[in-house]
Structure formats: C-alpha cells, structure tokens
PDB file of N, CA and C in Angstrom:
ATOM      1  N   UNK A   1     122.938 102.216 307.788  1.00  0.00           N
ATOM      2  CA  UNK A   1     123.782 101.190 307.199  1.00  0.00           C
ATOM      3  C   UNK A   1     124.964 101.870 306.508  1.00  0.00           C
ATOM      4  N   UNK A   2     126.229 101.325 306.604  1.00  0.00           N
ATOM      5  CA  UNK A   2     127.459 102.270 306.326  1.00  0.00           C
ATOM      6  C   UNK A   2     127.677 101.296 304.509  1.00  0.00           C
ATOM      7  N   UNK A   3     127.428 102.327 303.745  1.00  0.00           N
ATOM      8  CA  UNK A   3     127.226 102.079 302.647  1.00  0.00           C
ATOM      9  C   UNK A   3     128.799 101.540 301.815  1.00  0.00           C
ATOM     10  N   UNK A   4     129.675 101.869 302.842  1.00  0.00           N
ATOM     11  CA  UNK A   4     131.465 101.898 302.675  1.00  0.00           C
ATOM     12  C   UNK A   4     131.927 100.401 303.034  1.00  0.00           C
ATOM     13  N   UNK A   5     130.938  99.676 303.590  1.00  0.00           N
ATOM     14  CA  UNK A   5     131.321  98.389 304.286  1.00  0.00           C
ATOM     15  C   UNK A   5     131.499  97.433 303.492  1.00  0.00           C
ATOM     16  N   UNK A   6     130.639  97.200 302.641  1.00  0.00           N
ATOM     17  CA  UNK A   6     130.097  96.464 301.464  1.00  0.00           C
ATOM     18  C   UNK A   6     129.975  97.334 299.846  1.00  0.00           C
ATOM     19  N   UNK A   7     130.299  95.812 298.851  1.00  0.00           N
ATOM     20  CA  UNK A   7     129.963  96.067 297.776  1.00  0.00           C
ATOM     21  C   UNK A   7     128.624  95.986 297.607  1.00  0.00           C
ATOM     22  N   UNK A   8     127.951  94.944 298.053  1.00  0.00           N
ATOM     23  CA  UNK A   8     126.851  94.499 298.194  1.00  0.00           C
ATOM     24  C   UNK A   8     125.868  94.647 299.461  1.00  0.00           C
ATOM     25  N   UNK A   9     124.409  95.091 298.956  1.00  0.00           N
ATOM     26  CA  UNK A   9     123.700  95.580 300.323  1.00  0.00           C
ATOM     27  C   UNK A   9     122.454  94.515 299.171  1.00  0.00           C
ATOM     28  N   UNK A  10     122.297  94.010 301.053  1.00  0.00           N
ATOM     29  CA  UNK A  10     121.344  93.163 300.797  1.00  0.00           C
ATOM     30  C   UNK A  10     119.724  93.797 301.468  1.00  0.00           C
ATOM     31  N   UNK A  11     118.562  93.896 300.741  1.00  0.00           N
ATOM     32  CA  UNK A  11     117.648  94.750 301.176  1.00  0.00           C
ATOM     33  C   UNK A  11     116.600  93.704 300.451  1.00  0.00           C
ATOM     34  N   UNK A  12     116.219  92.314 302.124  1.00  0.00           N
ATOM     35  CA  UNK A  12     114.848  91.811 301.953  1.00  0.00           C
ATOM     36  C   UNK A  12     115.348  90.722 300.812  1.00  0.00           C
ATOM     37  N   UNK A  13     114.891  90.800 299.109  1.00  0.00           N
ATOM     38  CA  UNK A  13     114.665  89.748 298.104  1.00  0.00           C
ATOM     39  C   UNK A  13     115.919  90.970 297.485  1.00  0.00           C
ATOM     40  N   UNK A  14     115.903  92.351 297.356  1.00  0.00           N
ATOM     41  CA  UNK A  14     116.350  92.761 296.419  1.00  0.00           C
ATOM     42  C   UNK A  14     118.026  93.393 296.865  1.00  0.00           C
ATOM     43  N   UNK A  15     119.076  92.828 295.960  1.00  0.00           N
ATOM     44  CA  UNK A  15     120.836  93.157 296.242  1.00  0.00           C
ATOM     45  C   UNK A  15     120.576  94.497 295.084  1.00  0.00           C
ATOM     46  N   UNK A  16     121.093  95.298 295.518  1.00  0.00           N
ATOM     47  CA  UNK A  16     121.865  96.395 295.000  1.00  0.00           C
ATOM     48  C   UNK A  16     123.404  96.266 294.951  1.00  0.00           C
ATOM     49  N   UNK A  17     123.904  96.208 293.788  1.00  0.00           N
ATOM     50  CA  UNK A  17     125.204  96.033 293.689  1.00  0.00           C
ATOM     51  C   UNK A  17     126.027  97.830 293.664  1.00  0.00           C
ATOM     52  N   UNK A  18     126.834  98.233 294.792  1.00  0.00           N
ATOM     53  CA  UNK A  18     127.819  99.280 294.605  1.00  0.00           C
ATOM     54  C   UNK A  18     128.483  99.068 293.695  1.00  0.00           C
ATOM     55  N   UNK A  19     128.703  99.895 292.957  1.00  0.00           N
ATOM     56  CA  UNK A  19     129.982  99.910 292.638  1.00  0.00           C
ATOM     57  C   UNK A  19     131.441 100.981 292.975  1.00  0.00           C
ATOM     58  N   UNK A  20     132.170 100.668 293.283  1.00  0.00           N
ATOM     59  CA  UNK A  20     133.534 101.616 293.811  1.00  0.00           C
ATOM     60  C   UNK A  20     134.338 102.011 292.470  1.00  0.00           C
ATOM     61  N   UNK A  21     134.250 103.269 292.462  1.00  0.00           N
ATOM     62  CA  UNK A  21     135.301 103.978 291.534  1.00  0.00           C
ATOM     63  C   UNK A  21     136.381 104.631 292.228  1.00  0.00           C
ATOM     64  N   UNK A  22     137.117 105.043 291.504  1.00  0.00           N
ATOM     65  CA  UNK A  22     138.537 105.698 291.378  1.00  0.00           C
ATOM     66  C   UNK A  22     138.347 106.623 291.020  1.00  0.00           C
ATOM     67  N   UNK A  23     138.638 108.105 291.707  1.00  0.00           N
ATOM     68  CA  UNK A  23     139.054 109.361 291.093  1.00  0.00           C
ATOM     69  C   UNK A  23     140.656 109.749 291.352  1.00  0.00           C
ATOM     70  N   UNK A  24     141.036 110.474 290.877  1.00  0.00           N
ATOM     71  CA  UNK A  24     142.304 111.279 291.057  1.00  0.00           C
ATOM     72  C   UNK A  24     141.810 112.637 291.388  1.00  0.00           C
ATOM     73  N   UNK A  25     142.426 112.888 292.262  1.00  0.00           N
ATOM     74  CA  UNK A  25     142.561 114.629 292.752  1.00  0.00           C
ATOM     75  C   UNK A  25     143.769 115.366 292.118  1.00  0.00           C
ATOM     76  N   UNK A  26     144.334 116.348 291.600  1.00  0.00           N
ATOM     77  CA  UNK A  26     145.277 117.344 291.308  1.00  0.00           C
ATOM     78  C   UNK A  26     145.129 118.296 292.361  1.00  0.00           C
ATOM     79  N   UNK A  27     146.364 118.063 293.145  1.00  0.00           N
ATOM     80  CA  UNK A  27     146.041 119.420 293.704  1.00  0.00           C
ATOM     81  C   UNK A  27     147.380 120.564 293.104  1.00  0.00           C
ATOM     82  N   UNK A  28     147.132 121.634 293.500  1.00  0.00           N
ATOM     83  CA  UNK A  28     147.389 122.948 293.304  1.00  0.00           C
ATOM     84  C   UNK A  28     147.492 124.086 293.957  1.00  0.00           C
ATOM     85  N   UNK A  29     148.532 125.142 294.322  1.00  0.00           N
ATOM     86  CA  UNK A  29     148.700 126.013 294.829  1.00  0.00           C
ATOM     87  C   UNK A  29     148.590 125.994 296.624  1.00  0.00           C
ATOM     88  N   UNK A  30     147.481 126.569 296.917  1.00  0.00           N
ATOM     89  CA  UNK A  30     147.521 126.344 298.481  1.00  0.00           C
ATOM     90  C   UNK A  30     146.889 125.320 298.922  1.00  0.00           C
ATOM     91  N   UNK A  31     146.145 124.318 298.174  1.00  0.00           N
ATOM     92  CA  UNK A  31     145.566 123.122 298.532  1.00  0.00           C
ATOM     93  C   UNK A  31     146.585 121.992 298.454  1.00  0.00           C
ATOM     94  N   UNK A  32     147.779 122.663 297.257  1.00  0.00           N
ATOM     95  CA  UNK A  32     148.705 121.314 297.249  1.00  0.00           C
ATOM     96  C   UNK A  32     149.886 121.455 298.585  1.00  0.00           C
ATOM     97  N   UNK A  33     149.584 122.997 298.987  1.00  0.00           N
ATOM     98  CA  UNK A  33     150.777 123.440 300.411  1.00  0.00           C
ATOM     99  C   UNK A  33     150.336 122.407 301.387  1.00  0.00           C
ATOM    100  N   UNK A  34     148.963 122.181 301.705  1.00  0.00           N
ATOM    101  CA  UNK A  34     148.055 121.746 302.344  1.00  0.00           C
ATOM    102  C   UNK A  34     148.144 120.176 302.747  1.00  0.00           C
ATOM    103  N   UNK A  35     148.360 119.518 301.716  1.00  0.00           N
ATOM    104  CA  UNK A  35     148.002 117.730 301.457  1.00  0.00           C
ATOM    105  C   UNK A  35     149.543 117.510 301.157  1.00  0.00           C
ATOM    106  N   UNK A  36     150.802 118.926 300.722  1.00  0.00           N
ATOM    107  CA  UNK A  36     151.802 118.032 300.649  1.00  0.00           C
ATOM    108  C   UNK A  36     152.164 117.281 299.527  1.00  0.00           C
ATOM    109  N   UNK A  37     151.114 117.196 298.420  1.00  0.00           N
ATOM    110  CA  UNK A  37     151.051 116.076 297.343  1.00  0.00           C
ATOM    111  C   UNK A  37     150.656 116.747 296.445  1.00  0.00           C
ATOM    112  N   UNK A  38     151.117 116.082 295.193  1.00  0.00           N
ATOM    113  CA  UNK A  38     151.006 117.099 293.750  1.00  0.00           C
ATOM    114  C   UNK A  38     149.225 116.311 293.349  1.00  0.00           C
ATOM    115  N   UNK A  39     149.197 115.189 293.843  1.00  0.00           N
ATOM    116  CA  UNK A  39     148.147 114.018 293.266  1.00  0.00           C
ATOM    117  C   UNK A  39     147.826 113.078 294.498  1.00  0.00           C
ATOM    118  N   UNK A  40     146.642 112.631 294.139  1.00  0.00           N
ATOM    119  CA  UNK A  40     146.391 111.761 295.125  1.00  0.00           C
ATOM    120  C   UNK A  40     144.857 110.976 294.050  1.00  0.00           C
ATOM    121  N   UNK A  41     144.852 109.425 294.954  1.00  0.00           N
ATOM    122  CA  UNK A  41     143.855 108.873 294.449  1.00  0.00           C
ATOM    123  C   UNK A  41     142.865 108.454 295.455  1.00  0.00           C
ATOM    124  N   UNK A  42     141.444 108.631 295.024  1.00  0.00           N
ATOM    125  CA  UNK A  42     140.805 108.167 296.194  1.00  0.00           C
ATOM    126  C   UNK A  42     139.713 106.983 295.532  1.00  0.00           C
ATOM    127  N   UNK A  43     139.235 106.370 296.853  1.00  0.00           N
ATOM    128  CA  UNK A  43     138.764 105.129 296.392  1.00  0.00           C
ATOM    129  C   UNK A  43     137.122 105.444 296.624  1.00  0.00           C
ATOM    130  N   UNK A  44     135.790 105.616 295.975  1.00  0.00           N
ATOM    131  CA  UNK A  44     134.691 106.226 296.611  1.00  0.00           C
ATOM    132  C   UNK A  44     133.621 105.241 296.061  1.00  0.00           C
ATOM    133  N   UNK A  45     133.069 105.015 296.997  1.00  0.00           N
ATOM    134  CA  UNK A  45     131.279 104.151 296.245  1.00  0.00           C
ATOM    135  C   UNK A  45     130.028 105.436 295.360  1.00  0.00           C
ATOM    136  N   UNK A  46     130.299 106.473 296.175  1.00  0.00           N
ATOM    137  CA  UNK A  46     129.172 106.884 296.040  1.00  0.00           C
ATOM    138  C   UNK A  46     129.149 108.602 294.777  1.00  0.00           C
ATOM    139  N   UNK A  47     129.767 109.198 295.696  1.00  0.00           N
ATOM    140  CA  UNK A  47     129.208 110.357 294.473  1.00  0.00           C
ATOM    141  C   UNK A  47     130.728 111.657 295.208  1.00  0.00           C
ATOM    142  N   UNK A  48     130.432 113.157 294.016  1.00  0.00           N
ATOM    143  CA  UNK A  48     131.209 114.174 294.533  1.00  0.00           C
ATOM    144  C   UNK A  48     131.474 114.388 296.331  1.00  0.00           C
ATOM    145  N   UNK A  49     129.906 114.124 296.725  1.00  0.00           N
ATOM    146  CA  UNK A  49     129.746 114.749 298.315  1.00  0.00           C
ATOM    147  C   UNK A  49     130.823 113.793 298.964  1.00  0.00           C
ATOM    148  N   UNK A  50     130.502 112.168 299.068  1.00  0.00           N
ATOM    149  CA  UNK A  50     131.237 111.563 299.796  1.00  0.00           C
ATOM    150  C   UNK A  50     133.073 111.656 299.214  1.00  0.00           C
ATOM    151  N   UNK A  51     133.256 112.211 298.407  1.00  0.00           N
ATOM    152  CA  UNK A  51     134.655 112.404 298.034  1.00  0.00           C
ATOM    153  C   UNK A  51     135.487 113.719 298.542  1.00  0.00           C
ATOM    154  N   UNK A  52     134.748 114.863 298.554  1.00  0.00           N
ATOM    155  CA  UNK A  52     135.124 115.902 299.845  1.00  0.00           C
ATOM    156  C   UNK A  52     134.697 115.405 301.168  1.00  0.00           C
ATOM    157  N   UNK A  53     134.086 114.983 301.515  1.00  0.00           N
ATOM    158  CA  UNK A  53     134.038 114.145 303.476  1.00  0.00           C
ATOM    159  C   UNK A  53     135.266 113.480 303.577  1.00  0.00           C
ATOM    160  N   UNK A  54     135.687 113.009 302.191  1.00  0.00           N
ATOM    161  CA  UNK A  54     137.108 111.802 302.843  1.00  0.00           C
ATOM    162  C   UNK A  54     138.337 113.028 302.361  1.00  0.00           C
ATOM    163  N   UNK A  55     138.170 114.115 301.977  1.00  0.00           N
ATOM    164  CA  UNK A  55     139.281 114.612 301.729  1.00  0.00           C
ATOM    165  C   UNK A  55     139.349 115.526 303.252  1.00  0.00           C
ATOM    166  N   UNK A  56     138.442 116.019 303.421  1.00  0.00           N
ATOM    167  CA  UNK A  56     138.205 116.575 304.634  1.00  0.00           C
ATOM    168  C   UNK A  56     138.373 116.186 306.002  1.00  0.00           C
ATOM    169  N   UNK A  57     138.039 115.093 305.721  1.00  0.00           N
ATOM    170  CA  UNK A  57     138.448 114.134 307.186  1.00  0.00           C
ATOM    171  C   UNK A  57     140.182 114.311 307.339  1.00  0.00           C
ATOM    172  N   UNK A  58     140.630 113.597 305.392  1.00  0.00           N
ATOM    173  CA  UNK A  58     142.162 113.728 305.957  1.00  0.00           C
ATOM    174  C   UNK A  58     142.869 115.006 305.780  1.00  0.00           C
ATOM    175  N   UNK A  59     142.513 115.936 305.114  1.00  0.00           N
ATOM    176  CA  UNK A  59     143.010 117.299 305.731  1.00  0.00           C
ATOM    177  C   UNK A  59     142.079 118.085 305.816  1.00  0.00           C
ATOM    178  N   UNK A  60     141.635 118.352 306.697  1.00  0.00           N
ATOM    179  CA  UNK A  60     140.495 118.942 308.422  1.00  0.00           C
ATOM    180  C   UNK A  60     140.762 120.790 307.741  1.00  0.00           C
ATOM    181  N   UNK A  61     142.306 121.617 306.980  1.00  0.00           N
ATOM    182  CA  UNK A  61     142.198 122.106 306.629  1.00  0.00           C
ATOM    183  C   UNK A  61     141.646 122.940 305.678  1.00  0.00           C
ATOM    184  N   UNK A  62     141.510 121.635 304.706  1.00  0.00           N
ATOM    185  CA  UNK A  62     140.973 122.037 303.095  1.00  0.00           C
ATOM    186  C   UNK A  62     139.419 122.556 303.066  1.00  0.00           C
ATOM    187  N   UNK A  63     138.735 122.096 304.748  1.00  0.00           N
ATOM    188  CA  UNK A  63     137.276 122.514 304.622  1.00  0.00           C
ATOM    189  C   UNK A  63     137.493 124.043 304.760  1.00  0.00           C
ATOM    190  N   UNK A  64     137.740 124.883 305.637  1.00  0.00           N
ATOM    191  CA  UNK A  64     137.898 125.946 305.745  1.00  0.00           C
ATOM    192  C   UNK A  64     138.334 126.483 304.243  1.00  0.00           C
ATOM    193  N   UNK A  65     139.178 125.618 303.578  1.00  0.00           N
ATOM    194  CA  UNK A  65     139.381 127.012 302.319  1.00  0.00           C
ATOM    195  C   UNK A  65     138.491 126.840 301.189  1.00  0.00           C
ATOM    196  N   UNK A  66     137.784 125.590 300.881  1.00  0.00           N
ATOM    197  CA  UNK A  66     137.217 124.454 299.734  1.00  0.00           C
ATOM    198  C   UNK A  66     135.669 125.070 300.112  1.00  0.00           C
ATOM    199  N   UNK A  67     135.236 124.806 301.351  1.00  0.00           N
ATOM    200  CA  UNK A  67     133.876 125.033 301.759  1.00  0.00           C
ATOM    201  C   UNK A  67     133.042 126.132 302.470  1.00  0.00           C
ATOM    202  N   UNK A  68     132.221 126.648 301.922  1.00  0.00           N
ATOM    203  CA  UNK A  68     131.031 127.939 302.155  1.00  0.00           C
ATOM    204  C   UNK A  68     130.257 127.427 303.458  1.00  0.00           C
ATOM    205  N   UNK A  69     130.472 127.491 304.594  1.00  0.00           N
ATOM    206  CA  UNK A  69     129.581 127.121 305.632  1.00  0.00           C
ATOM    207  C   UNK A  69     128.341 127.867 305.444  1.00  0.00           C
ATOM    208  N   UNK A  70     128.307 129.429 304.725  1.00  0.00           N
ATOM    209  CA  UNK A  70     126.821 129.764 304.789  1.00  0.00           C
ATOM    210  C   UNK A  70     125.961 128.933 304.110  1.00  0.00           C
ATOM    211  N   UNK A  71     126.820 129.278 302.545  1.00  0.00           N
ATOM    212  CA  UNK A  71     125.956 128.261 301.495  1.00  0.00           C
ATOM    213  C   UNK A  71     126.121 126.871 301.873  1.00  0.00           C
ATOM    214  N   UNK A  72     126.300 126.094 302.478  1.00  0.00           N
ATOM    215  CA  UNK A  72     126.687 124.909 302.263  1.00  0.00           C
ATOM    216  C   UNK A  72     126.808 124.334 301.020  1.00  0.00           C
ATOM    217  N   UNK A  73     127.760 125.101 300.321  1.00  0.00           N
ATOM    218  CA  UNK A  73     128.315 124.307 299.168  1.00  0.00           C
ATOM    219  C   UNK A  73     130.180 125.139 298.832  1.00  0.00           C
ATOM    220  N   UNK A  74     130.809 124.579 297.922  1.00  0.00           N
ATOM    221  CA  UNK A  74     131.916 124.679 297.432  1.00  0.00           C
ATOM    222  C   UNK A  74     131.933 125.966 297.578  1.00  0.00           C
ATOM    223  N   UNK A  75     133.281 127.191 298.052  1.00  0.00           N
ATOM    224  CA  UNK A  75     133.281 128.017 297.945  1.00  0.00           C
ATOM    225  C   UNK A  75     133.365 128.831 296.479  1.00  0.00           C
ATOM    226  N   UNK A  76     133.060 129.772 296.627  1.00  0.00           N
ATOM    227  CA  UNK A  76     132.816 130.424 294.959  1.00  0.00           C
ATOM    228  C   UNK A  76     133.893 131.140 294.316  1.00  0.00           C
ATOM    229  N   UNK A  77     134.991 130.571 294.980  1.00  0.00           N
ATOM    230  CA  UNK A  77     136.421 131.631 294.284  1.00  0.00           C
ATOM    231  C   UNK A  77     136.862 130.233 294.074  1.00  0.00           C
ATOM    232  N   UNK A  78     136.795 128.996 294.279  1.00  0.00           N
ATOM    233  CA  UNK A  78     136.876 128.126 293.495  1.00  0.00           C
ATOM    234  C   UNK A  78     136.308 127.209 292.265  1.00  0.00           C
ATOM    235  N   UNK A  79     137.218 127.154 291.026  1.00  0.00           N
ATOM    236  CA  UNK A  79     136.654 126.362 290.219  1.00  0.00           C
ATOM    237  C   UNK A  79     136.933 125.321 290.189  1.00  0.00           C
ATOM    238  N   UNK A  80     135.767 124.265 290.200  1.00  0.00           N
ATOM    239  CA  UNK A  80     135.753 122.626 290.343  1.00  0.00           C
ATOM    240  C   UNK A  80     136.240 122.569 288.675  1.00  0.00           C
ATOM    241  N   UNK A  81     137.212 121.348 288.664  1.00  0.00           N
ATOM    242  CA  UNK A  81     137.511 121.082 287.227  1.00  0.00           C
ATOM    243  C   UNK A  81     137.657 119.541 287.267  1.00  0.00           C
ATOM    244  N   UNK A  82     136.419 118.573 286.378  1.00  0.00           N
ATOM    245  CA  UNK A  82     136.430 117.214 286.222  1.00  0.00           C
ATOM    246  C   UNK A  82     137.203 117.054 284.781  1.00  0.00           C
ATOM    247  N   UNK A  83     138.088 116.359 284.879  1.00  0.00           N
ATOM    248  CA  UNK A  83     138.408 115.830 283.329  1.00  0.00           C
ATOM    249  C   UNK A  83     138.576 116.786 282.357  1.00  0.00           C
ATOM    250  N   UNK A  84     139.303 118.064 282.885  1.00  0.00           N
ATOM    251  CA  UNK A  84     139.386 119.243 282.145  1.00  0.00           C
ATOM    252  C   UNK A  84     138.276 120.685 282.000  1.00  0.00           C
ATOM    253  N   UNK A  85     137.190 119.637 282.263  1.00  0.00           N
ATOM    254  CA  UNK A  85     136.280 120.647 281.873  1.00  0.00           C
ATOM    255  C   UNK A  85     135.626 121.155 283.251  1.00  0.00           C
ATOM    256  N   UNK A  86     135.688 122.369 282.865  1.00  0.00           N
ATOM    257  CA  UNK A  86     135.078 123.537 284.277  1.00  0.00           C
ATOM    258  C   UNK A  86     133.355 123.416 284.369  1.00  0.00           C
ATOM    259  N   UNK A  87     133.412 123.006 285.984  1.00  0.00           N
ATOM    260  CA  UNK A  87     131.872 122.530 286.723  1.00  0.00           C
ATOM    261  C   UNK A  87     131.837 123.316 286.713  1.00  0.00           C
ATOM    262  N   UNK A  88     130.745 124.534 286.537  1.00  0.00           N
ATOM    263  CA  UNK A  88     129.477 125.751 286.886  1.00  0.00           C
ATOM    264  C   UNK A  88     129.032 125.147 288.564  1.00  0.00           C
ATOM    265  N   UNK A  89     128.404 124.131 288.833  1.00  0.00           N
ATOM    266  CA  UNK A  89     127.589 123.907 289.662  1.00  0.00           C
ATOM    267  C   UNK A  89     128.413 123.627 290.907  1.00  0.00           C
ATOM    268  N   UNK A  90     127.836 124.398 291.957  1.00  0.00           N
ATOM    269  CA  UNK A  90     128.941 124.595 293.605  1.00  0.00           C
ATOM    270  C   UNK A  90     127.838 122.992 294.595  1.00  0.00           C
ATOM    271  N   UNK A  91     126.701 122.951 293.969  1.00  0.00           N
ATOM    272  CA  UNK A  91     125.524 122.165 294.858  1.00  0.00           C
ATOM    273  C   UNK A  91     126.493 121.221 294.987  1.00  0.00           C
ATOM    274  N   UNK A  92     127.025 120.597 295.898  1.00  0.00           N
ATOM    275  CA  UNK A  92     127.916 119.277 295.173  1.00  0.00           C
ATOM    276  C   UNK A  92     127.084 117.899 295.290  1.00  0.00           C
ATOM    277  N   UNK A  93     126.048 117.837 296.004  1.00  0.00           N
ATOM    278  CA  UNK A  93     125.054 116.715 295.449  1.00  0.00           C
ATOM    279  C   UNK A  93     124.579 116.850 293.733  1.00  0.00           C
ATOM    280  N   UNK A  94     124.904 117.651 293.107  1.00  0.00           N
ATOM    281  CA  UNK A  94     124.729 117.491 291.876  1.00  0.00           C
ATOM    282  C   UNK A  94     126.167 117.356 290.644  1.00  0.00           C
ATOM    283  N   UNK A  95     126.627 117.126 291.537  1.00  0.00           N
ATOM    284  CA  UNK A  95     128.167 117.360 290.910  1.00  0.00           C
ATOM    285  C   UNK A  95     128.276 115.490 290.799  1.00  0.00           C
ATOM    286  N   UNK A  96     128.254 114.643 289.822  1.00  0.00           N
ATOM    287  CA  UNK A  96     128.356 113.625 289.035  1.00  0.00           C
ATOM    288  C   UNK A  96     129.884 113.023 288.829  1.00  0.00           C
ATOM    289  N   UNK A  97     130.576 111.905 289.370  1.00  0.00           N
ATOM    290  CA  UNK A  97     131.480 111.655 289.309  1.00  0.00           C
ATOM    291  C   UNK A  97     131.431 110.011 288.689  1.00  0.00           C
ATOM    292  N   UNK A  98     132.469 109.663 287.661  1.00  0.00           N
ATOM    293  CA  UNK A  98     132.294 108.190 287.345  1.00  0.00           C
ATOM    294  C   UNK A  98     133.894 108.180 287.416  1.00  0.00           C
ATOM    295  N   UNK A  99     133.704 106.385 287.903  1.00  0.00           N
ATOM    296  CA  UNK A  99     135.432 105.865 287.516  1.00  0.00           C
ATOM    297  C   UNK A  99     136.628 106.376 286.834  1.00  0.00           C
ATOM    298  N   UNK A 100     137.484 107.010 286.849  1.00  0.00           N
ATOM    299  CA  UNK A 100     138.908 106.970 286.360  1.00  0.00           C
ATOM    300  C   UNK A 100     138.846 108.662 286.375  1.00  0.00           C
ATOM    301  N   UNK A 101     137.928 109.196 286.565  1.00  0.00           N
ATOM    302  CA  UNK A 101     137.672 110.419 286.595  1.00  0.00           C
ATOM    303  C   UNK A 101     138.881 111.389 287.605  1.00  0.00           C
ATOM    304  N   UNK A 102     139.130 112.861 287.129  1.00  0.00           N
ATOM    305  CA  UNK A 102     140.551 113.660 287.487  1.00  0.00           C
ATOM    306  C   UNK A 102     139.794 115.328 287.733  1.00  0.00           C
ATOM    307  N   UNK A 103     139.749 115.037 289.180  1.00  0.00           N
ATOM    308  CA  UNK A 103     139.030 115.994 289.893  1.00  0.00           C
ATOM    309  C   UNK A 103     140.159 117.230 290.562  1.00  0.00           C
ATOM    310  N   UNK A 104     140.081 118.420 289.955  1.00  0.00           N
ATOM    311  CA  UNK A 104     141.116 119.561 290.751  1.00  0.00           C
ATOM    312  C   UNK A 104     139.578 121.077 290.947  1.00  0.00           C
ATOM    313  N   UNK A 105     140.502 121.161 291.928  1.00  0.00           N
ATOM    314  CA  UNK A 105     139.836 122.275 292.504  1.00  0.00           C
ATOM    315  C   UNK A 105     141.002 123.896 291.942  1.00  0.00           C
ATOM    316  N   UNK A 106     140.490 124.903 291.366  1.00  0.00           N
ATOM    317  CA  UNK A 106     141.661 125.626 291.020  1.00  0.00           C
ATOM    318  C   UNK A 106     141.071 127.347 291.238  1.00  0.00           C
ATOM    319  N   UNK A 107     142.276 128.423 292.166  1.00  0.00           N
ATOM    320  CA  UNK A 107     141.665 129.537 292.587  1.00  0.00           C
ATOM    321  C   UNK A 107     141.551 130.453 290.870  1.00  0.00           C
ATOM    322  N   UNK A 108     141.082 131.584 290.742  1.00  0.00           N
ATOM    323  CA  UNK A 108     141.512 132.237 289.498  1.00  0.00           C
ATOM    324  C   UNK A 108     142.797 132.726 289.468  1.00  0.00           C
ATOM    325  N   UNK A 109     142.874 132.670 288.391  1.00  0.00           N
ATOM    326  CA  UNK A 109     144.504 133.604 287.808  1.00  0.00           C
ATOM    327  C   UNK A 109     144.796 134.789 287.548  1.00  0.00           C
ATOM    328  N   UNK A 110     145.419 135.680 288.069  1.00  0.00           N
ATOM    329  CA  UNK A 110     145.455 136.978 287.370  1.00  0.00           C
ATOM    330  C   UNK A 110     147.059 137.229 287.208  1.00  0.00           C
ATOM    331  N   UNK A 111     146.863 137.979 286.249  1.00  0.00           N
ATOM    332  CA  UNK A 111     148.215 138.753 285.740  1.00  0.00           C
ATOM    333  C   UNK A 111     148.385 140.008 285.091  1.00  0.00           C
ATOM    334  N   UNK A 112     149.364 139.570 284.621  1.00  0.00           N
ATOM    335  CA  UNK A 112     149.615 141.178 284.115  1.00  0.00           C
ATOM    336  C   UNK A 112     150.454 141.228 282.969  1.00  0.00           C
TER     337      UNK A 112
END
C-alpha cells in the first residue's frame, strides 16, 4: 500500500491518520553545485529514510556522494545537521524528523 497516496489508511475498523510534514533542506558546497539551489522544501509523511529516496530520485547524483553502499547508511565524511544541531547517528531509520524541521548535510572544514 503506497503510504504517499493518502492521508488516511483505512485498515478493517481501525484509520490511522498520516500526518505530512515539511522539512527544508540547506544545501551547501558540492551538494548545492548538484541541485542548483541554495534551499529547497520537501513535502514527507513518513520519516529521515523516505526524505533521502525523494532527494535521490530527484538528483540520482547526491546518492553517490550522500550514501555508503557498503554500510548502507549516510556516508561518514558527512555531517547530518537538523535544526542546528549535529546528528551523531548515520542509521537513517533512526534519524527522527518532525514538521518545520531544517535538514543540511555539511562536508568538514579545514583551514589554516
């Protein structure tokens, strides 16, 4: 059942109500070369995972630089940053996203 179709899934006596949030993406450096766009908003029912599938779908690039095919998770020279504050966790089924929420992905910095 395509969970994207509906707000509402009807299962037997019992409705589960979706709800659809809003994140913002920032992008940055070679991800923003990438998408072209300083920002973008996406529209998601469900969680972190289904929010990289739709970024991925629309740029097919960002998996190759964003994603660890061994690990199957976030690559590790990137830091996930929600709402300022820096995610530790690459699992991205554990990575927790709510409404109005401002999701950037960012490489490290060095200088001198």
């Amino acid at each position: 059942m395509n969970k994207l179709s509906s707000k509402l899934l009807n299962q037997g006596n019992l409705i589960i109500n979706i709800k659809k949030m809003f994140v913002e993406i920032l992008y940055f450096a070679e991800i923003k070369d990438i998408t072209g766009k300083e920002k973008e908003r996406f529209e998601i029912f469900n969680n972190f995972e289904e929010l990289l599938q739709l970024l991925f779908k629309k740029y097919d690039a960002l998996q190759d630089l964003l994603w660890d095919e061994n690990s199957q998770k976030i690559n590790k020279v990137f830091s996930v940053i929600i709402n300022n504050q820096s995610i530790h966790e690459k699992d991205t089924s554990k990575i927790k996203l709510n409404d109005g929420d401002t999701v950037a992905f960012l490489l490290p910095v060095s200088g001198g």
